[in-house]
N, C-alpha and C. Protein backbone atom coordinates (compact mmCIF):
# COMPACT_ATOMS: atom_id res chain seq x y z
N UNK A 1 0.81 -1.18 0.00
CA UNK A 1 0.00 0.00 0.00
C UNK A 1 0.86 1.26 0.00
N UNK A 2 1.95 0.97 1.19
CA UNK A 2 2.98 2.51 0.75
C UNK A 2 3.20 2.56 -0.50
N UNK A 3 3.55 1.46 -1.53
CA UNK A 3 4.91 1.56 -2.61
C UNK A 3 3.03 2.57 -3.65
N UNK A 4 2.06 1.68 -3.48
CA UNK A 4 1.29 2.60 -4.65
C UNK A 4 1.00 4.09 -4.07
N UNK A 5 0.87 4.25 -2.93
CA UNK A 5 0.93 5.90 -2.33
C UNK A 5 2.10 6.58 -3.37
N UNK A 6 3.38 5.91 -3.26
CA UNK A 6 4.59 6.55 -3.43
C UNK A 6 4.78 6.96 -4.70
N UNK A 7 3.61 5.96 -5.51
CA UNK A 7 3.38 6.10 -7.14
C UNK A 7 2.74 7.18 -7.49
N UNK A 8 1.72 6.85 -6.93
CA UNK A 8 0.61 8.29 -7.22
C UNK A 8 1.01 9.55 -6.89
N UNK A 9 1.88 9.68 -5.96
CA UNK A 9 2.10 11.02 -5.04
C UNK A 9 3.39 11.99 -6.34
N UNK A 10 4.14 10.65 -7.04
CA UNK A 10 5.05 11.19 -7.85
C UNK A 10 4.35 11.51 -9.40
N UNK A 11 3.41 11.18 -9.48
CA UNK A 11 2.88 11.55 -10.71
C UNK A 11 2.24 12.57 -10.99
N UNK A 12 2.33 13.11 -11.87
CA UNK A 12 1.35 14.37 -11.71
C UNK A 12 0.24 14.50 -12.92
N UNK A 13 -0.86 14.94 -12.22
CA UNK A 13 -2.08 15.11 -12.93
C UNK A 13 -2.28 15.91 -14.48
N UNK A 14 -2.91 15.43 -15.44
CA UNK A 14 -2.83 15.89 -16.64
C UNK A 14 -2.31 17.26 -17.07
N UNK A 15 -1.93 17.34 -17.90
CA UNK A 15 -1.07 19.13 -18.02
C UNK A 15 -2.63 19.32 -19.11
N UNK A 16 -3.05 20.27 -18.99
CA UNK A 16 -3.32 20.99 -20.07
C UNK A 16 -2.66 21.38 -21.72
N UNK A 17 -2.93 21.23 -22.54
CA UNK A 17 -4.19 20.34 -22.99
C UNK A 17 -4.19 19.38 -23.28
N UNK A 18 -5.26 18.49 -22.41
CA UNK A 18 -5.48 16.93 -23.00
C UNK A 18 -6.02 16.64 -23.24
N UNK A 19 -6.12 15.72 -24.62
CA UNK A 19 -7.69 15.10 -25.42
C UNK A 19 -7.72 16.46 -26.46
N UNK A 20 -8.41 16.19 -27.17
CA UNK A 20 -8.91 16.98 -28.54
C UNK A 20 -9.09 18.06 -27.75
N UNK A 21 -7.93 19.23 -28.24
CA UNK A 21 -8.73 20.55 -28.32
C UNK A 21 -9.68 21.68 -28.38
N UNK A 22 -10.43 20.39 -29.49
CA UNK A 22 -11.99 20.82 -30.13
C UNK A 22 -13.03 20.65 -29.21
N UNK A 23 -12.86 19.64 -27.98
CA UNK A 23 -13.83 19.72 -26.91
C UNK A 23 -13.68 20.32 -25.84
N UNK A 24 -12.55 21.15 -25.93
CA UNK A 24 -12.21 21.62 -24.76
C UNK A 24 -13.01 22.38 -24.00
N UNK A 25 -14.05 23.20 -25.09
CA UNK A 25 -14.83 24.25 -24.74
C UNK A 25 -15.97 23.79 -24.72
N UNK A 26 -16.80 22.52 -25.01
CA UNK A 26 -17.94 22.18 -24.95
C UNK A 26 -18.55 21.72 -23.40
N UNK A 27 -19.72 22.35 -23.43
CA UNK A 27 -20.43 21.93 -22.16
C UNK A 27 -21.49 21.13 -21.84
N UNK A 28 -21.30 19.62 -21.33
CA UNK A 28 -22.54 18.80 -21.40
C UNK A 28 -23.79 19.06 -21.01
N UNK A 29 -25.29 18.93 -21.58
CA UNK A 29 -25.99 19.33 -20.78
C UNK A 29 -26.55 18.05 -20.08
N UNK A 30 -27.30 18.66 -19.05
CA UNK A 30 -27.94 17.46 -18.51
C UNK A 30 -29.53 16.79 -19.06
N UNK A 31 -29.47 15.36 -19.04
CA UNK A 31 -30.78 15.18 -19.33
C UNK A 31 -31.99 15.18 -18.76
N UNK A 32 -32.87 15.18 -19.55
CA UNK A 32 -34.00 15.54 -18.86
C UNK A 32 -34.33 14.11 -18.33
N UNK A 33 -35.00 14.48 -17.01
CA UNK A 33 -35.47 13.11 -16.27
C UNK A 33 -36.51 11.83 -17.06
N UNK A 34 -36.86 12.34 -17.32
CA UNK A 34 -38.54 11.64 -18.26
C UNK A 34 -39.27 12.79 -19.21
N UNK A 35 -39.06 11.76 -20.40
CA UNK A 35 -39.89 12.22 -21.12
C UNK A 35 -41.88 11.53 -21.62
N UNK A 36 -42.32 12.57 -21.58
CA UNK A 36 -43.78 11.43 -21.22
C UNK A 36 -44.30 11.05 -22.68
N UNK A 37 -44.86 10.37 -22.84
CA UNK A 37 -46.00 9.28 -23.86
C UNK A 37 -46.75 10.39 -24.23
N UNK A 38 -46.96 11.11 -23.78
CA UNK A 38 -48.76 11.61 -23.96
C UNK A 38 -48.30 12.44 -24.82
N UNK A 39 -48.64 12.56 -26.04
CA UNK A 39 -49.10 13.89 -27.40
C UNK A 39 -49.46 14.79 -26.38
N UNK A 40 -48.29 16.06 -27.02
CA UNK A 40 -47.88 17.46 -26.38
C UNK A 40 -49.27 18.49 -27.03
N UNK A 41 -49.61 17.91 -28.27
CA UNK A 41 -50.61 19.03 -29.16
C UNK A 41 -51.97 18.08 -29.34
N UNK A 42 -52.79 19.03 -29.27
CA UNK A 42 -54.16 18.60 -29.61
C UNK A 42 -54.47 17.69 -30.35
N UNK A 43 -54.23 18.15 -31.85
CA UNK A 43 -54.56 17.55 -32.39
C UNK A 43 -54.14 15.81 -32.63
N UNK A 44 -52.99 15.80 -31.85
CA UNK A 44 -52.65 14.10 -32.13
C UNK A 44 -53.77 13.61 -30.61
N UNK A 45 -54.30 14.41 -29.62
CA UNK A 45 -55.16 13.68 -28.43
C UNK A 45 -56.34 13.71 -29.19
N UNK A 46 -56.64 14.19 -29.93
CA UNK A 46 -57.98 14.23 -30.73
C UNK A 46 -58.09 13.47 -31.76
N UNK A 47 -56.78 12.73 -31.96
CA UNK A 47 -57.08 11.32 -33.26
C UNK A 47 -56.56 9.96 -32.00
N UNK A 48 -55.86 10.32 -31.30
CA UNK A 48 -56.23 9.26 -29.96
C UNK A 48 -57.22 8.90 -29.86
N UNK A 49 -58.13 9.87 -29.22
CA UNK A 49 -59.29 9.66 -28.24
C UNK A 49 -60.16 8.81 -29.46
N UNK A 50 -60.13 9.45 -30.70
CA UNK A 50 -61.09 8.97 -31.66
C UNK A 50 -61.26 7.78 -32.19
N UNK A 51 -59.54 7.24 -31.98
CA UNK A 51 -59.32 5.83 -32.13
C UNK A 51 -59.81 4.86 -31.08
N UNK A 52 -59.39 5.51 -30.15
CA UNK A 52 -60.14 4.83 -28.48
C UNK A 52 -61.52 4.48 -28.57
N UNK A 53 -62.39 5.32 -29.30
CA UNK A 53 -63.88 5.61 -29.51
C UNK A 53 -64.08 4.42 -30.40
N UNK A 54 -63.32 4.55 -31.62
CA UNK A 54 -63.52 3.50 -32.33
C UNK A 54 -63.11 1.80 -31.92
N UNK A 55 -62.40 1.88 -31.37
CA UNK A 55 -61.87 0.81 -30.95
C UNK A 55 -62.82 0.01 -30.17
N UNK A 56 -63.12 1.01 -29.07
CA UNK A 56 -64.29 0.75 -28.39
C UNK A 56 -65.56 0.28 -28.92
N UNK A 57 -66.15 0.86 -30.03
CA UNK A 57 -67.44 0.69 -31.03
C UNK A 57 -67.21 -0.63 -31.40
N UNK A 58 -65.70 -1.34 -31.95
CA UNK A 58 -65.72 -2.11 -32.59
C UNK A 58 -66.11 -3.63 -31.76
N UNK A 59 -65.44 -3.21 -30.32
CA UNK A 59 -65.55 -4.37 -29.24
C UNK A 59 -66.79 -4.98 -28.99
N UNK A 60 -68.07 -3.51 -28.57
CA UNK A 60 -69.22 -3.39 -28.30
C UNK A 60 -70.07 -4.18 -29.39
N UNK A 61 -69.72 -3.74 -30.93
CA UNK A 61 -70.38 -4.21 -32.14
C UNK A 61 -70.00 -5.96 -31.84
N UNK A 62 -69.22 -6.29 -31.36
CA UNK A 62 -68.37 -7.99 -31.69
C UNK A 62 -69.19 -8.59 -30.26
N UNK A 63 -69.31 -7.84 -29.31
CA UNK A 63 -69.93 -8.60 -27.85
C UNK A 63 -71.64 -8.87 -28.40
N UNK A 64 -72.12 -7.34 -28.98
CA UNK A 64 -73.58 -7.42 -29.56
C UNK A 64 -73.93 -8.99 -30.31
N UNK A 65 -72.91 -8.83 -31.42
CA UNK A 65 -73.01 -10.00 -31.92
C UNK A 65 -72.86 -11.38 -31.47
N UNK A 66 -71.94 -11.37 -30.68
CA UNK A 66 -71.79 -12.66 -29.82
C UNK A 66 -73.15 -12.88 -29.27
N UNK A 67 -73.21 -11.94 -28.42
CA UNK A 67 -75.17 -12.07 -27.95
C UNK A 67 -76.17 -12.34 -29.03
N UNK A 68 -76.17 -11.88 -29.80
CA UNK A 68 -77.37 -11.81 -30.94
C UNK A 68 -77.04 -13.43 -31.49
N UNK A 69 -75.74 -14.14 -31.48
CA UNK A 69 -75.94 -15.47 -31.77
C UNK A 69 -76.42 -16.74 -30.70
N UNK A 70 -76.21 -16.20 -29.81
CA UNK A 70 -76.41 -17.33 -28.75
C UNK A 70 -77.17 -18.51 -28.88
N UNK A 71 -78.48 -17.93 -29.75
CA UNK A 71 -79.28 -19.47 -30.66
C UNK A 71 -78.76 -19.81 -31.16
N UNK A 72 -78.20 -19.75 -31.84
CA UNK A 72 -77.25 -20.51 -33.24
C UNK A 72 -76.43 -21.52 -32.62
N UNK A 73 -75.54 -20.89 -31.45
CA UNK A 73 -74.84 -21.81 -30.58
C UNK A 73 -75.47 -23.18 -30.09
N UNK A 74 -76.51 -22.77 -29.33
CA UNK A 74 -77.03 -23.58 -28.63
C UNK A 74 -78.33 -24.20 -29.23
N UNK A 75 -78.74 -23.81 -30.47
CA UNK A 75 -79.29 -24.96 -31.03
C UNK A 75 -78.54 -26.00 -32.17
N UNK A 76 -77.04 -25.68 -32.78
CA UNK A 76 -76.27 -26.40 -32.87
C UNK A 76 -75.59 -27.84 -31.73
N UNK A 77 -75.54 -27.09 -30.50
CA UNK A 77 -75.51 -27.83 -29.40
C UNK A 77 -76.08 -29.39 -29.45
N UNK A 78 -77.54 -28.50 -29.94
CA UNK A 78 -78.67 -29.86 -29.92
C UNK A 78 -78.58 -30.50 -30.91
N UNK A 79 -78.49 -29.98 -31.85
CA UNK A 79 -77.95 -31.03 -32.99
C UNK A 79 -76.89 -32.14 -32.64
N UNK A 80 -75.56 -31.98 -32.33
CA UNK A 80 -74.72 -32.62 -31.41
C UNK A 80 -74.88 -33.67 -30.97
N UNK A 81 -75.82 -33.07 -30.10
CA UNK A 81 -76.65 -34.46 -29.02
C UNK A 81 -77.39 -34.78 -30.05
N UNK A 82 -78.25 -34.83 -30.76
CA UNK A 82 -79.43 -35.35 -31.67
C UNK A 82 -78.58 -36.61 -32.53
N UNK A 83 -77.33 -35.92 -32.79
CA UNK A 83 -76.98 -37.32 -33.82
C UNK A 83 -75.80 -38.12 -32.70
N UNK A 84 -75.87 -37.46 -31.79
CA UNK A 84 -75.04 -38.84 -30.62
C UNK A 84 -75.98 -39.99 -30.22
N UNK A 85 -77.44 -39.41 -30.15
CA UNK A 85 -78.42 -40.38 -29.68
C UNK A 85 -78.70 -40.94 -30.48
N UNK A 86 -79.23 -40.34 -32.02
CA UNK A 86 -79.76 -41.43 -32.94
C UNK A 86 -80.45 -42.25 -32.57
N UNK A 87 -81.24 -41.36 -32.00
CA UNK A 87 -83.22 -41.81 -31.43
C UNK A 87 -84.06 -41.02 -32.15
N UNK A 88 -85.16 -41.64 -32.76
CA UNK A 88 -85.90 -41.38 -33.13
C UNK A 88 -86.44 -40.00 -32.32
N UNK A 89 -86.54 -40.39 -30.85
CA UNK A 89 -87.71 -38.95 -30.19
C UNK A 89 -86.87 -37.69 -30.84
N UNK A 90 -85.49 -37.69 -30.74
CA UNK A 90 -84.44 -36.58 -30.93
C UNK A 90 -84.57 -36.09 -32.61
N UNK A 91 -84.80 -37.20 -33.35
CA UNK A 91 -84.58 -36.56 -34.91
C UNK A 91 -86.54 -36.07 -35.09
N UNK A 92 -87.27 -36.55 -34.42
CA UNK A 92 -88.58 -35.66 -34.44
C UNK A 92 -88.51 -34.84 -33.93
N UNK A 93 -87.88 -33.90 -33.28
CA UNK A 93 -87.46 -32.71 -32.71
C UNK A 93 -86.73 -31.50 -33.48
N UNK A 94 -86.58 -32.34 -34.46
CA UNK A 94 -85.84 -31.07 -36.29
C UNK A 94 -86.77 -29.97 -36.07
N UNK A 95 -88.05 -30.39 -36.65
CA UNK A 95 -88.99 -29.39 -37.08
C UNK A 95 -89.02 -28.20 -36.35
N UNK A 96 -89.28 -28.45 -35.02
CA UNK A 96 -89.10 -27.74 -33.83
C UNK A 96 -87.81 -26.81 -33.13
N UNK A 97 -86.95 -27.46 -33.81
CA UNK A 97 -86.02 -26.92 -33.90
C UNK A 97 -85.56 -25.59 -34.61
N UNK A 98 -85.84 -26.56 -35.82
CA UNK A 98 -85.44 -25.68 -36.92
C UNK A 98 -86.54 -24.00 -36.86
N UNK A 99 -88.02 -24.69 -36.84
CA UNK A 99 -88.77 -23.58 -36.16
C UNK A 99 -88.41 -22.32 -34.84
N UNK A 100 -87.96 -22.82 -34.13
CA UNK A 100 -87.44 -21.88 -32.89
C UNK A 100 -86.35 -21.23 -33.16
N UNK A 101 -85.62 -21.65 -34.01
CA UNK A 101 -84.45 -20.87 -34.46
C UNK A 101 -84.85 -19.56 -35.34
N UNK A 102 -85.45 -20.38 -36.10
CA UNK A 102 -85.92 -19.18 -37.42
C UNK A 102 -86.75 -18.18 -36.45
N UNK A 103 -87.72 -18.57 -35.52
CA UNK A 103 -88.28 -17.25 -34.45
C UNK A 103 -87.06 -16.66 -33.81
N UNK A 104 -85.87 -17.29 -33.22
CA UNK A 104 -85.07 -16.39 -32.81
C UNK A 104 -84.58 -15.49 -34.04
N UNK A 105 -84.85 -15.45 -35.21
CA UNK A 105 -84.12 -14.48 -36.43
C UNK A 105 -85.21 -13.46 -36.79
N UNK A 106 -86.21 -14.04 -36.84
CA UNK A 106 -86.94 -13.36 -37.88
C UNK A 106 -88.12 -13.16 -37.16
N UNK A 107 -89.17 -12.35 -37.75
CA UNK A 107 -90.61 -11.99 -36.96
C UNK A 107 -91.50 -13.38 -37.30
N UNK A 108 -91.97 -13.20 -36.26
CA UNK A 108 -93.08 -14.73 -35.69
C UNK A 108 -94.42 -14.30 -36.89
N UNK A 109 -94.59 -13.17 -37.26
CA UNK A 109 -96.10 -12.87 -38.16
C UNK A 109 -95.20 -13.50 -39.46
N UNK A 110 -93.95 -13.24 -40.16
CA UNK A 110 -93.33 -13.76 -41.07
C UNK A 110 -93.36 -15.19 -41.35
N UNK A 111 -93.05 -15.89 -40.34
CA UNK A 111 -93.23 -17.53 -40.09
C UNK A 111 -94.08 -17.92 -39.64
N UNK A 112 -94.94 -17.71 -38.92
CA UNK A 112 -95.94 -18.59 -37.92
C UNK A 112 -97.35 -19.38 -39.25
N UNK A 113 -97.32 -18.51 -40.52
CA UNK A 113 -97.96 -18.77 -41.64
C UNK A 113 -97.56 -19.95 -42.72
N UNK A 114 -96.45 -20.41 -42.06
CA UNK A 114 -95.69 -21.30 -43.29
C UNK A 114 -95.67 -22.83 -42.61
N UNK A 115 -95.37 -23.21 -43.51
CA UNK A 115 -95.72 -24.73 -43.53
C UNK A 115 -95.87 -25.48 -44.88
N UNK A 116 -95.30 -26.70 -44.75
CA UNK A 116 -95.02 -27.72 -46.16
C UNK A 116 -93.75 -27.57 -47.07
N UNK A 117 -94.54 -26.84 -48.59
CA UNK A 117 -93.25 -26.95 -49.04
C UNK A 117 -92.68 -25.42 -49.12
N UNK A 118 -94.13 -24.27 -48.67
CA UNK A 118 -93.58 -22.80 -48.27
C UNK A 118 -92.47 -22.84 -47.44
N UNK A 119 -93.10 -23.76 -46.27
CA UNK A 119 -91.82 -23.79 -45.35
C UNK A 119 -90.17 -23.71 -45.84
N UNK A 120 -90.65 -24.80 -46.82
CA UNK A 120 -89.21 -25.55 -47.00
C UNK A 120 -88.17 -24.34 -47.58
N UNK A 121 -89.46 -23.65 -48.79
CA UNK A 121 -89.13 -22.39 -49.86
C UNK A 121 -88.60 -21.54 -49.05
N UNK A 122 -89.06 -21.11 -47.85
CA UNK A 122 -88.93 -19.93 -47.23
C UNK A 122 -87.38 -20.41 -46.43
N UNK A 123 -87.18 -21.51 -45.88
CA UNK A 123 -85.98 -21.77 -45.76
C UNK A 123 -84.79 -21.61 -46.15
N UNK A 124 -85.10 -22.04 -47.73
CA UNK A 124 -84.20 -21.60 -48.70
C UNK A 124 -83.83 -20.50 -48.70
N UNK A 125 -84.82 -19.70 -49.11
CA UNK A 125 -84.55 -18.40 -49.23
C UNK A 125 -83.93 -17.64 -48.07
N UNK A 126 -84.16 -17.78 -47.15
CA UNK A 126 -83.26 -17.03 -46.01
C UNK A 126 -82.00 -17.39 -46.10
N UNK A 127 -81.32 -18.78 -46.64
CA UNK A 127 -79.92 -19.21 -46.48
C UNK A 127 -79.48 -19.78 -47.94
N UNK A 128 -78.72 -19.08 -48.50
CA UNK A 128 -78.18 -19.53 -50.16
C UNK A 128 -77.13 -21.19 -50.15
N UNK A 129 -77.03 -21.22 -48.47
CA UNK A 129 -76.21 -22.43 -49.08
C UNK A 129 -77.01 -24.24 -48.62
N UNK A 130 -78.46 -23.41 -48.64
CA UNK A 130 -79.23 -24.80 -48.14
C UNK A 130 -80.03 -25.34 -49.29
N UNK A 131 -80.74 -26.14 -50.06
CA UNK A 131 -81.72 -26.48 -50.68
C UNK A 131 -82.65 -27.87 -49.68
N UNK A 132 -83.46 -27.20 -49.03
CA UNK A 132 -84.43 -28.31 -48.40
C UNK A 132 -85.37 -28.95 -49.66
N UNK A 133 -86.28 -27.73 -50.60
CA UNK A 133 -86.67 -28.51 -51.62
C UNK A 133 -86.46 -29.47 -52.16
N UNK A 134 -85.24 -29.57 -52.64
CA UNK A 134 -84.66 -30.79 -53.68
C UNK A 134 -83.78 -31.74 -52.38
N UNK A 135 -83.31 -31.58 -51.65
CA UNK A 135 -82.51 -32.48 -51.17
C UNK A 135 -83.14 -33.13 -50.06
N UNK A 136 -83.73 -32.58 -49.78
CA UNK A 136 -84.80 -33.38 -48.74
C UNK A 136 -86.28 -32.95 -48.43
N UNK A 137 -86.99 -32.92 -49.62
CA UNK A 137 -88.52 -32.42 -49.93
C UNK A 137 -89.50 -33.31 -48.64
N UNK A 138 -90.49 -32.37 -47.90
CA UNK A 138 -90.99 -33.21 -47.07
C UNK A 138 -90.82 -33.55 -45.98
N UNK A 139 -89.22 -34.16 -46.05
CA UNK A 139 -88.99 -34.53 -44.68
C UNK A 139 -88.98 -33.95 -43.04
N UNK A 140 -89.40 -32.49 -43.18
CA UNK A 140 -89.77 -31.66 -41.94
C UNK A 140 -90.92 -32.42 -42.20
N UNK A 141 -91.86 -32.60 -42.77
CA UNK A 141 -93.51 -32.82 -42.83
C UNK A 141 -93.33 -33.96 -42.05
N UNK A 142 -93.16 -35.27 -43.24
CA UNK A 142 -93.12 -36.10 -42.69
C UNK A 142 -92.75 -36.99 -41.44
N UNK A 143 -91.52 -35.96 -40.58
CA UNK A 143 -90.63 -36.19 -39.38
C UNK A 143 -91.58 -35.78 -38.53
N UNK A 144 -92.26 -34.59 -38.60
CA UNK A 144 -92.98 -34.14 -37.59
C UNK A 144 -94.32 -35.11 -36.86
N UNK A 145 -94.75 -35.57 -37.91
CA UNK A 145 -96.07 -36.66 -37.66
C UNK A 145 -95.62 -37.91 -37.82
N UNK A 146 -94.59 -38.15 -37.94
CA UNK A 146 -94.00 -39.84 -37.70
C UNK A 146 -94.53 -40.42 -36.51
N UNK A 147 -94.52 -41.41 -36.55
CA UNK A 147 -95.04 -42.31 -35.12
C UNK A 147 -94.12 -42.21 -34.13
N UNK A 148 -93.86 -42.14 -33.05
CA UNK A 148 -92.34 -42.27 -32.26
C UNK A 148 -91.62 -43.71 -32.76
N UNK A 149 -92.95 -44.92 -32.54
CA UNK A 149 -92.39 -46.39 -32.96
C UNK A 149 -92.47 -46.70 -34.67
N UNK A 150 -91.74 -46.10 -35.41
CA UNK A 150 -91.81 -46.57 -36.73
C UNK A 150 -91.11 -46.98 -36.96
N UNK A 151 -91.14 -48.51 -37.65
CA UNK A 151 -89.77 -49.29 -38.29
C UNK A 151 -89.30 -48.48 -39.81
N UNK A 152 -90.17 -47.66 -40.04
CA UNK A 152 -89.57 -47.09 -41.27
C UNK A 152 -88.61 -45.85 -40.96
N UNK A 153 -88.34 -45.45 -39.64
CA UNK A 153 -87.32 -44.55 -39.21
C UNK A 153 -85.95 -45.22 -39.67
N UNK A 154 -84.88 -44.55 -40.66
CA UNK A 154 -83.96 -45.03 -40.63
C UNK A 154 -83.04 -43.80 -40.76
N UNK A 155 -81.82 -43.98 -39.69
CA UNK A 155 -81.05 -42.86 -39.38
C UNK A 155 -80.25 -42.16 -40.62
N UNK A 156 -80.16 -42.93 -41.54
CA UNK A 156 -79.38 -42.60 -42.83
C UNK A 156 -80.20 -41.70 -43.70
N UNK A 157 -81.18 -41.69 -43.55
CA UNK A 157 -81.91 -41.11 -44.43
C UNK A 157 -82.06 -39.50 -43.91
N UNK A 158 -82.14 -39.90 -42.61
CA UNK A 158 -82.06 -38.21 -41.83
C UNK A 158 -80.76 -37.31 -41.91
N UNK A 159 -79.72 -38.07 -42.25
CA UNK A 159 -78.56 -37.50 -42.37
C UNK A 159 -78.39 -36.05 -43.19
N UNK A 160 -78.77 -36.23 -44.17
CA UNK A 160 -79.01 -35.27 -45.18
C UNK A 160 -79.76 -34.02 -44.37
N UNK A 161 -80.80 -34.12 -43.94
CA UNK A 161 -81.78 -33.62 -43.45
C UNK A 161 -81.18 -32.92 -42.47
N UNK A 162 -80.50 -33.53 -41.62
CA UNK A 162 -79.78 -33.08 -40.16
C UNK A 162 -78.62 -32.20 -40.83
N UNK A 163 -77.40 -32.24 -41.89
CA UNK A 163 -76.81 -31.35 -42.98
C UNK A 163 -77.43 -30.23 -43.42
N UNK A 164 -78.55 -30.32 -44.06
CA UNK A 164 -79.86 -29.17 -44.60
C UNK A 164 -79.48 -28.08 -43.02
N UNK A 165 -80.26 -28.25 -41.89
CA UNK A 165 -80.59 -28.25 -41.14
C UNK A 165 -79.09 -27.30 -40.28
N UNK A 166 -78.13 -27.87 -40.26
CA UNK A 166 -76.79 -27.28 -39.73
C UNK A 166 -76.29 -26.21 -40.02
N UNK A 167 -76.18 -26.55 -41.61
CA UNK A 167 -76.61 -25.45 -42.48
C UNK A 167 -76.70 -24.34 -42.50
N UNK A 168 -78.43 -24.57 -42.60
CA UNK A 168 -79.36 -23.46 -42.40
C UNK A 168 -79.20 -23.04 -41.46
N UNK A 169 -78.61 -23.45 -39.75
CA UNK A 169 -78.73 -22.74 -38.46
C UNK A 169 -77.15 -21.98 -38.52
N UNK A 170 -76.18 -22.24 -39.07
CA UNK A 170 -75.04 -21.55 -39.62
C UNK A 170 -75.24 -20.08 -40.04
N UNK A 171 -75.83 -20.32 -41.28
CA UNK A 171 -75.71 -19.39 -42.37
C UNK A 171 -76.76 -18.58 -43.30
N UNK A 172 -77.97 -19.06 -41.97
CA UNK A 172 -78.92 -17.62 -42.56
C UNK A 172 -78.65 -16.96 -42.12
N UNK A 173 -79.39 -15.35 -43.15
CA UNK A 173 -78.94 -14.28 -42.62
C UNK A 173 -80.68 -13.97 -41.64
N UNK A 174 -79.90 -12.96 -40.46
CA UNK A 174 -80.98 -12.60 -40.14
C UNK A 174 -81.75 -11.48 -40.45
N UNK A 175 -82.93 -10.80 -40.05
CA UNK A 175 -83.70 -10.47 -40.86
C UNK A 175 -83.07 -8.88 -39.97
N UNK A 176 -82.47 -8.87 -39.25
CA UNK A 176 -82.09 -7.49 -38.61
C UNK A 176 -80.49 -7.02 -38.65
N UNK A 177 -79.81 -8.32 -39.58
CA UNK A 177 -78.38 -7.74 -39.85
C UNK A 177 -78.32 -7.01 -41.12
């Protein structure tokens, strides 16, 4: 510890001038502590806020909708179960189905008048990617007044029908979008 005392004590501190000349005269400033986030001028808080607004609209519009489907969900649901059971009581339950759905879309004075092959027409027409007419003509009719005990129930044949049907609870439009 003496011998580095004895070092330092003989040395002597920088002579003037040392290091570039050119800085000799410059004076650092200090920085500023924090600089903040927030738009200094109006007009950028006024395309903020507007985005915020919108942003917001867009959430509200996507929750609406989530709500406004909730049938769709949950009478898909039943479908689900309908072809896990592949019971007869369950595939006589289409019509009814398919009926309660279309009241959750559309006005009850619109539908409550239809029946057969209007029905079927009017089906169609609410959803472009169904054809009940041709692909399964009837079979709401006929499903609905089936016997519960009929040996002529055969699950293959409903298949189609239960497709029609998925469908249609998919990809009509409703009458208020």
């Amino acid at each position: 510890m003496i011998y580095l005392n004895a070092i330092t004590s003989t040395l002597s501190p920088f002579t003037k001038p040392w290091g570039n000349y050119l800085l000799e005269k410059i004076v650092e400033n200090q920085a500023p502590h924090s600089i903040s986030w927030f738009p200094q001028t109006v007009g950028w808080q006024v395309l903020i806020t507007a985005l915020l607004l919108l942003l917001a609209n867009k959430i509200y519009q996507a929750y609406e909708n989530y709500q406004r489907n909730a049938y769709r969900r949950s009478a898909l649901a039943w479908l689900v179960q309908c072809q896990q059971a592949n019971d007869i009581k369950m595939y006589k339950q289409l019509p009814a189905l398919l009926r309660k759905t279309a009241l959750n879309a559309f006005k009850r004075s619109e539908i409550s008048q239809l029946n057969g092959k209007y029905w079927e027409q009017w089906l169609d027409k609410q959803c472009q990617q169904t054809s009940f007419v041709t692909t399964c003509p009837n079979a709401l009719h006929q499903l609905a007044f089936m016997p519960t005990r009929s040996d002529a129930f055969k699950a293959e044949q409903y298949q189609k029908l239960i497709v029609q049907v998925t469908l249609w609870i998919k990809h009509h439009r409703r009458s208020d979008a």
